[in-house]
Protein backbone atom coordinates (compact mmCIF):
# COMPACT_ATOMS: atom_id res chain seq x y z
CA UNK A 1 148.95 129.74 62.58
CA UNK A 2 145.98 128.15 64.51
CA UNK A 3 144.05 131.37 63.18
CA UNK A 4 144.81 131.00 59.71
CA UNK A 5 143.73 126.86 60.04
CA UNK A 6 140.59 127.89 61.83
CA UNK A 7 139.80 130.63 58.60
CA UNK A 8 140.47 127.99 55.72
CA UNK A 9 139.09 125.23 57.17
CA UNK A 10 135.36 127.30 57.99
CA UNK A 11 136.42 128.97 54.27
CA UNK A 12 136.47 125.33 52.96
CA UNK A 13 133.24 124.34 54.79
CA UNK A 14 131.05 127.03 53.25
CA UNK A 15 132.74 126.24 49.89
CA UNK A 16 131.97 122.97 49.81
CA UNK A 17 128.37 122.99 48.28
CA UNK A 18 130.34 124.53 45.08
CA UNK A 19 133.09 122.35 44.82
CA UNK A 20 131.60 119.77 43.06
CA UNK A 21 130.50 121.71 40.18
CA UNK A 22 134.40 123.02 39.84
CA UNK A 23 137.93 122.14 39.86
CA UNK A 24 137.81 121.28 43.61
CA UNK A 25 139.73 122.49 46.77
CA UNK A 26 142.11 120.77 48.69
CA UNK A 27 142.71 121.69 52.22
CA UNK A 28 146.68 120.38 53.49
CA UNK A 29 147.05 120.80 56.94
CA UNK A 30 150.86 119.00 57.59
CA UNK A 31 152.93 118.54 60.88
CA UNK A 32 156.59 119.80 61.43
CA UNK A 33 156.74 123.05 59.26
CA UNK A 34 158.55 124.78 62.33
CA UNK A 35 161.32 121.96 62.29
CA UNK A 36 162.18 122.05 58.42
CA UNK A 37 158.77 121.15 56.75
CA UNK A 38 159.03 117.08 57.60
CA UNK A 39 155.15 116.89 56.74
CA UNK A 40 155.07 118.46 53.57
CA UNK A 41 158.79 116.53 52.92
CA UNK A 42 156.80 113.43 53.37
CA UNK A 43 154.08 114.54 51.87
CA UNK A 44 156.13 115.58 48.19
CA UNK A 45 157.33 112.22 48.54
CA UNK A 46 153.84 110.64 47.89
CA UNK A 47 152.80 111.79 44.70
CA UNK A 48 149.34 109.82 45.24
CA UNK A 49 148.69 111.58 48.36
CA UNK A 50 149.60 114.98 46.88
CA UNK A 51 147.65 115.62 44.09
CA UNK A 52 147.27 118.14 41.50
CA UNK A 53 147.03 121.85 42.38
CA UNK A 54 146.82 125.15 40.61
CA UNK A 55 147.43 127.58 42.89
CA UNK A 56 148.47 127.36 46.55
CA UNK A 57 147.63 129.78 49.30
CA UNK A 58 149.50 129.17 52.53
CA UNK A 59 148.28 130.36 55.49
CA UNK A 60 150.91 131.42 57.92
CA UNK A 61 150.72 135.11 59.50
CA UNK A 62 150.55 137.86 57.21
CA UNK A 63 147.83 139.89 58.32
CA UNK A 64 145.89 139.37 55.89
CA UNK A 65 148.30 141.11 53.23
CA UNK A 66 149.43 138.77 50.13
CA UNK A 67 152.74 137.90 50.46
CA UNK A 68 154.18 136.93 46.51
CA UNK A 69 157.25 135.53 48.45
CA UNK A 70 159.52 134.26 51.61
CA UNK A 71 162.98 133.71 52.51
CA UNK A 72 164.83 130.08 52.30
CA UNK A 73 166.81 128.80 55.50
CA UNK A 74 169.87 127.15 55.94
CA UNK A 75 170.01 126.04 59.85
CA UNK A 76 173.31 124.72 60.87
CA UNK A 77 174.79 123.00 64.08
CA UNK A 78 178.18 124.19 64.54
CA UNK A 79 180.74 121.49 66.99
CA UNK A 80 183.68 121.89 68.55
CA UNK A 81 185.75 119.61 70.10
CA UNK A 82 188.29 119.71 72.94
CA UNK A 83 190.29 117.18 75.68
CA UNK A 84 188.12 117.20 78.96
CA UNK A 85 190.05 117.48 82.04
CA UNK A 86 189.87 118.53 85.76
CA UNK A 87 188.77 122.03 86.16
CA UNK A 88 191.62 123.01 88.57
CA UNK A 89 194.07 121.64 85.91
CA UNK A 90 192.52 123.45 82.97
CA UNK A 91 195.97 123.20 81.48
CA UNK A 92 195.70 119.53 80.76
CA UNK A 93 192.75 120.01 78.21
CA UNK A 94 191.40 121.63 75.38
CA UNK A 95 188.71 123.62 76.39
CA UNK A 96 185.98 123.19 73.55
CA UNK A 97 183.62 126.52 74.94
CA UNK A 98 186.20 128.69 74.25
CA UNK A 99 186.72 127.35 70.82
CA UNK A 100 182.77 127.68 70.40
CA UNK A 101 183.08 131.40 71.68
CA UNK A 102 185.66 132.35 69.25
CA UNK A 103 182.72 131.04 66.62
CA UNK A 104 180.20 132.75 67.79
CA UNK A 105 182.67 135.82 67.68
CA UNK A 106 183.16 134.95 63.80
CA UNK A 107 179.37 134.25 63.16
CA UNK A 108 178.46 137.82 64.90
CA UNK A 109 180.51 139.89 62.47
CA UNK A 110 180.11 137.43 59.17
CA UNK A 111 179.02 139.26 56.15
CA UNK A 112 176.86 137.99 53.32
CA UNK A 113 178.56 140.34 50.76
CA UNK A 114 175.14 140.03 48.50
CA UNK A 115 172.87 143.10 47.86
CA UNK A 116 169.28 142.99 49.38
CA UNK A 117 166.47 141.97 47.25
CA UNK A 118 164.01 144.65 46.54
CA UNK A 119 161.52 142.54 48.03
CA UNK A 120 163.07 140.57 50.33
CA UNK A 121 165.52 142.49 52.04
CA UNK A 122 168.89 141.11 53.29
CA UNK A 123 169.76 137.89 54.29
CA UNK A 124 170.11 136.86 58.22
CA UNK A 125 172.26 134.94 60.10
CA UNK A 126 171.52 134.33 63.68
CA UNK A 127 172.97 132.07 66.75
CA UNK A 128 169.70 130.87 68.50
CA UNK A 129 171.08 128.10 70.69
CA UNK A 130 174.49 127.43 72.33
CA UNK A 131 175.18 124.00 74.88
CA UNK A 132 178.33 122.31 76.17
CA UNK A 133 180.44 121.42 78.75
CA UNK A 134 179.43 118.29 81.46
CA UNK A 135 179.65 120.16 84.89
CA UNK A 136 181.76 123.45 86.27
CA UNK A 137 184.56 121.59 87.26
CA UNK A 138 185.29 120.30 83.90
CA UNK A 139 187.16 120.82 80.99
CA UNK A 140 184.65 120.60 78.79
CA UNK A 141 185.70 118.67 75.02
CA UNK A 142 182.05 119.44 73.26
CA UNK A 143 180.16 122.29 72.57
CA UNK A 144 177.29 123.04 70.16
CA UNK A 145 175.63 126.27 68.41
CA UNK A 146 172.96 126.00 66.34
CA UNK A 147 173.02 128.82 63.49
CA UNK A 148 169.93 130.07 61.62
CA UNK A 149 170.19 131.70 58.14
CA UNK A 150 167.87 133.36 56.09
CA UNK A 151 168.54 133.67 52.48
CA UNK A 152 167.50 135.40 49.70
CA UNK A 153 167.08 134.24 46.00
CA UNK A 154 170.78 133.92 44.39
CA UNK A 155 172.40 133.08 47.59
CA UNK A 156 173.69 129.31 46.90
CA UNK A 157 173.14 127.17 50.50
CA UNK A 158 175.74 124.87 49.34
CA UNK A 159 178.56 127.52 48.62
CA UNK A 160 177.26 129.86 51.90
CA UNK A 161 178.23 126.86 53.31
CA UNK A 162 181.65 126.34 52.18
CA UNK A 163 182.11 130.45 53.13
CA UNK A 164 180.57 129.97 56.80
CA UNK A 165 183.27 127.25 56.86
CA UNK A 166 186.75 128.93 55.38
CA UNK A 167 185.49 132.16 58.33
CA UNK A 168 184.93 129.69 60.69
CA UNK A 169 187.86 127.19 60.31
CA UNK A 170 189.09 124.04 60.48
CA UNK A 171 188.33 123.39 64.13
CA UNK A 172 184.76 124.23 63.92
CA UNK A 173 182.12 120.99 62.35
CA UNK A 174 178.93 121.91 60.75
CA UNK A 175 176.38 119.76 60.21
CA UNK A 176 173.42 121.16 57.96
CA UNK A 177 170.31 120.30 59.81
CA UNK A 178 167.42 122.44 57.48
CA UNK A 179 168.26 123.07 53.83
CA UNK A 180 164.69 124.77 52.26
CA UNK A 181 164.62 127.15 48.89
CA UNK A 182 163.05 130.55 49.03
CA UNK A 183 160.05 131.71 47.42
CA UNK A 184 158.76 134.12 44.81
CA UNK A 185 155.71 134.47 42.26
CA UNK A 186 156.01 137.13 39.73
CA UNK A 187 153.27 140.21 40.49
CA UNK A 188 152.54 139.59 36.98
CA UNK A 189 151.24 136.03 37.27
CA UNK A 190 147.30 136.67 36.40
CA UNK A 191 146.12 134.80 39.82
CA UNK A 192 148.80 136.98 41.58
CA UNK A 193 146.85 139.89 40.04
CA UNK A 194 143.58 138.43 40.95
CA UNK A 195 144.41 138.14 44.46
CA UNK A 196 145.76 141.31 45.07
CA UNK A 197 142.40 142.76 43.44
CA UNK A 198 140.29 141.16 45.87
CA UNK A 199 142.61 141.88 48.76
CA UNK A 200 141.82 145.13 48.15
CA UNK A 201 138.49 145.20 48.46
CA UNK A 202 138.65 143.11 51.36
CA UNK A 203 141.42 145.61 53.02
CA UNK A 204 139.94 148.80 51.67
CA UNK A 205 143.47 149.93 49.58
CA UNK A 206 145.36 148.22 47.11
CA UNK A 207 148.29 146.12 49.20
CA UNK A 208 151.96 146.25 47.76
CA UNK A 209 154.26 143.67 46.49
CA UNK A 210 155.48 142.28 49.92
CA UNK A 211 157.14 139.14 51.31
CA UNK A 212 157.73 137.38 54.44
CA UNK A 213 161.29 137.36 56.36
CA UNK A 214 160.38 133.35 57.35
CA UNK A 215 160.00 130.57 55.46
CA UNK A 216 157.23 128.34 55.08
CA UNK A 217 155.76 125.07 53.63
CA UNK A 218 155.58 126.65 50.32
CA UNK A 219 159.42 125.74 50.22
CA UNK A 220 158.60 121.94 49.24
CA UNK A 221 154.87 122.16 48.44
CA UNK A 222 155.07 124.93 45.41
CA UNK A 223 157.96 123.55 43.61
CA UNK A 224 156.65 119.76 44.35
CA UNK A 225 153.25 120.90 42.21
CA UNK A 226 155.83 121.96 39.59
CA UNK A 227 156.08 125.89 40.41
CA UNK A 228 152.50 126.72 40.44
CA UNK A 229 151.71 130.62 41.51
CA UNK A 230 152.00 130.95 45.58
CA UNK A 231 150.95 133.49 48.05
CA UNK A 232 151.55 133.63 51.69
CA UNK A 233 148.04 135.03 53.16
CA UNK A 234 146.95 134.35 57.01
CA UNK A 235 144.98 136.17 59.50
CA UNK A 236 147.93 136.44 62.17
CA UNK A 237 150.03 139.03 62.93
CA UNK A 238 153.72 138.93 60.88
CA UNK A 239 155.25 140.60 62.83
CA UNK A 240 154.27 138.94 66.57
CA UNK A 241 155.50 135.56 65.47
CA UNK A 242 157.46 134.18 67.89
CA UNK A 243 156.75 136.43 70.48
CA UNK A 244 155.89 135.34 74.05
CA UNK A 245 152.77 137.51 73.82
CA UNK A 246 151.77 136.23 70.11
CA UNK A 247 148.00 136.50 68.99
CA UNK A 248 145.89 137.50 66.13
CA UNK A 249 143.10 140.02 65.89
CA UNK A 250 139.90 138.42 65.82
CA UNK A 251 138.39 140.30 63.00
CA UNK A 252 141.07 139.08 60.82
CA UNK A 253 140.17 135.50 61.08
CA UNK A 254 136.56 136.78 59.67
CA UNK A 255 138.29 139.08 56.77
CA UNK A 256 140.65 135.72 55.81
CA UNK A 257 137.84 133.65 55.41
CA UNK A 258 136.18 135.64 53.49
CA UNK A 259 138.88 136.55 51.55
CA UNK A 260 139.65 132.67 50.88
CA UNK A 261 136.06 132.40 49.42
CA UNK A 262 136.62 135.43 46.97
CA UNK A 263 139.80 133.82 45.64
CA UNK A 264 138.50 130.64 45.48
CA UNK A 265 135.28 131.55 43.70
CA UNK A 266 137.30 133.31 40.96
CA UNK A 267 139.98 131.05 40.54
CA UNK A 268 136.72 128.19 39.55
CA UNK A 269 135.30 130.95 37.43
CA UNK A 270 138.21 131.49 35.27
C-alpha cells in the first residue's frame, strides 16, 4: 500500500500544473482501512470534507491490473461462556474452550450454499484468532474467536448472520465487529473502458475483467459519492498481501504513476 501512496501522490505532483485548467484531483489518503475503513467511515460522515468526485481509483495492490471489483466482509467475534473452576476439579465447571472448539469445528465445515460469482469467485470464511482461558489450572468460563468472511454480491450480511448463528447455536455469542458492502463497476461503464484501454498500453496486452478477493476503502467511499465508477489499481503485488515477506516490484511504482497520469489526463479531456 505504501507503493501505491508513493505512485499517486508523485502522479498528483506532476499533475498539478493541469489541474487548474480542469475538473481537479483529489488525493484521500485515510487511516484504519485494515480495521473496517474507520477513516473513510469518518470521512463519509463529513460531507464538507468529502467532496464531489467522478471517478475513484483506489490504490491497494493489484499489480497494476484494473480491478472493476472486491469482496465485502463480515468479521465476527464469536463468545462462549462457561463456570471457572479449579483445574483438578474440572467437574465443577463449564469449560468455555471446549465449547469454543466445538465452534470452530462448526465454522470449519460451514457452507455458504451460494454459487461463485463469475468474477469474484466464492465466498470465504476463515477463523484468524482464537483466546481464552486465565491460567492452566483453570476452568476457564470465556473464550473468543474472531471469524472473517468474505462475501460476494447477493450474499445478505444480516441473514449470513442469522445462518452462522442457527449452525452455531445457542451457546455461542456473536458480536459483528466489521460490516462493509462489496464492490463492482460494470466493464461497460465508458471510464471502465477508458481505463482498461490505457492499461493496456501501459501493460503491453489488453487486461481482463478481474477483481480483488479483499476489500477495500471503496466499500464506504464509492457508494458515499453516490455509486460513481471504481477501480482497484496499485503497484503492489495482490497476491503477497499479508505475507511476512510482502513487497512490490519497483518498476511498478513507475508504470502506476504513469498510468495515473494517462487516466487522469483523459478523464479532464472528456
Amino acid at each position: 500500500m505504501k507503493s501505491g501512496v508513493a505512485a499517486f501522490v508523485v502522479a498528483a505532483l506532476d499533475l498539478a500544473k493541469f489541474a487548474e485548467r480542469s475538473s481537479g484531483l483529489v488525493l484521500l489518503i485515510l487511516a484504519g482501512e485494515e480495521s473496517g475503513c474507520e477513516g473513510a467511515f469518518h470521512l463519509a460522515r463529513s460531507p464538507a470534507l468529502l467532496g464531489r468526485a467522478g471517478a475513484l481509483i483506489v490504490a491497494e495492490p493489484s499489480g497494476n491490473l484494473p480491478l472493476v471489483g472486491h469482496k465485502g466482509a463480515l468479521w465476527l467475534k464469536a463468545r462462549t461462556h462457561g463456570v471457572t473452576a479449579h483445574g483438578s476439579m474440572p467437574h465443577k465447571g463449564v469449560n468455555a474452550i471446549y465449547a469454543a472448539a466445538r465452534a470452530v469445528s462448526a465454522l470449519e465445515v460451514f457452507r455458504f450454499d451460494s454459487p461463485a460469482d463469475t468474477l469474484l469467485g466464492a465466498p470465504t470464511l476463515n477463523v484468524g484468532t482464537i483466546s481464552g482461558g486465565l491460567n492452566v489450572n483453570s476452568v476457564p468460563d470465556r473464550a473468543e474467536i474472531g471469524v472473517d468472511i468474505r462475501t460476494t454480491p447477493g450474499l445478505e450480511h444480516s441473514a449470513l448472520k442469522n445462518r452462522l448463528q442457527a449452525a452455531l447455536g445457542r451457546d455461542v455469542e456473536l458480536e459483528t465487529v466489521v460490516d462493509v458492502p462489496g464492490l463492482r463497476t460494470s466493464t461497460d461503464e465508458p471510464w471502465i473502458q477508458d481505463v482498461f484501454e490505457i492499461m493496456s498500453g501501459v501493460l503491453g496486452s489488453r487486461p481482463e475483467a478481474r477483481a480483488a478477493p479483499y476489500f477495500t476503502d471503496a466499500s464506504v467511499l464509492t457508494p458515499a459519492y453516490g455509486g460513481i465508477p471504481t477501480v482497484v489499481l496499485g503497484p503492489g503485488e495482490l497476491e503477497m498481501a499479508h505475507q511476512t515477506d510482502e513487497y512490490c516490484r519497483v518498476d511498478r511504482i513507475g508504470q502506476a504513476v504513469d498510468a495515473y497520469g494517462q487516466i487522469v489526463h483523459r478523464w479532464w479531456k472528456a
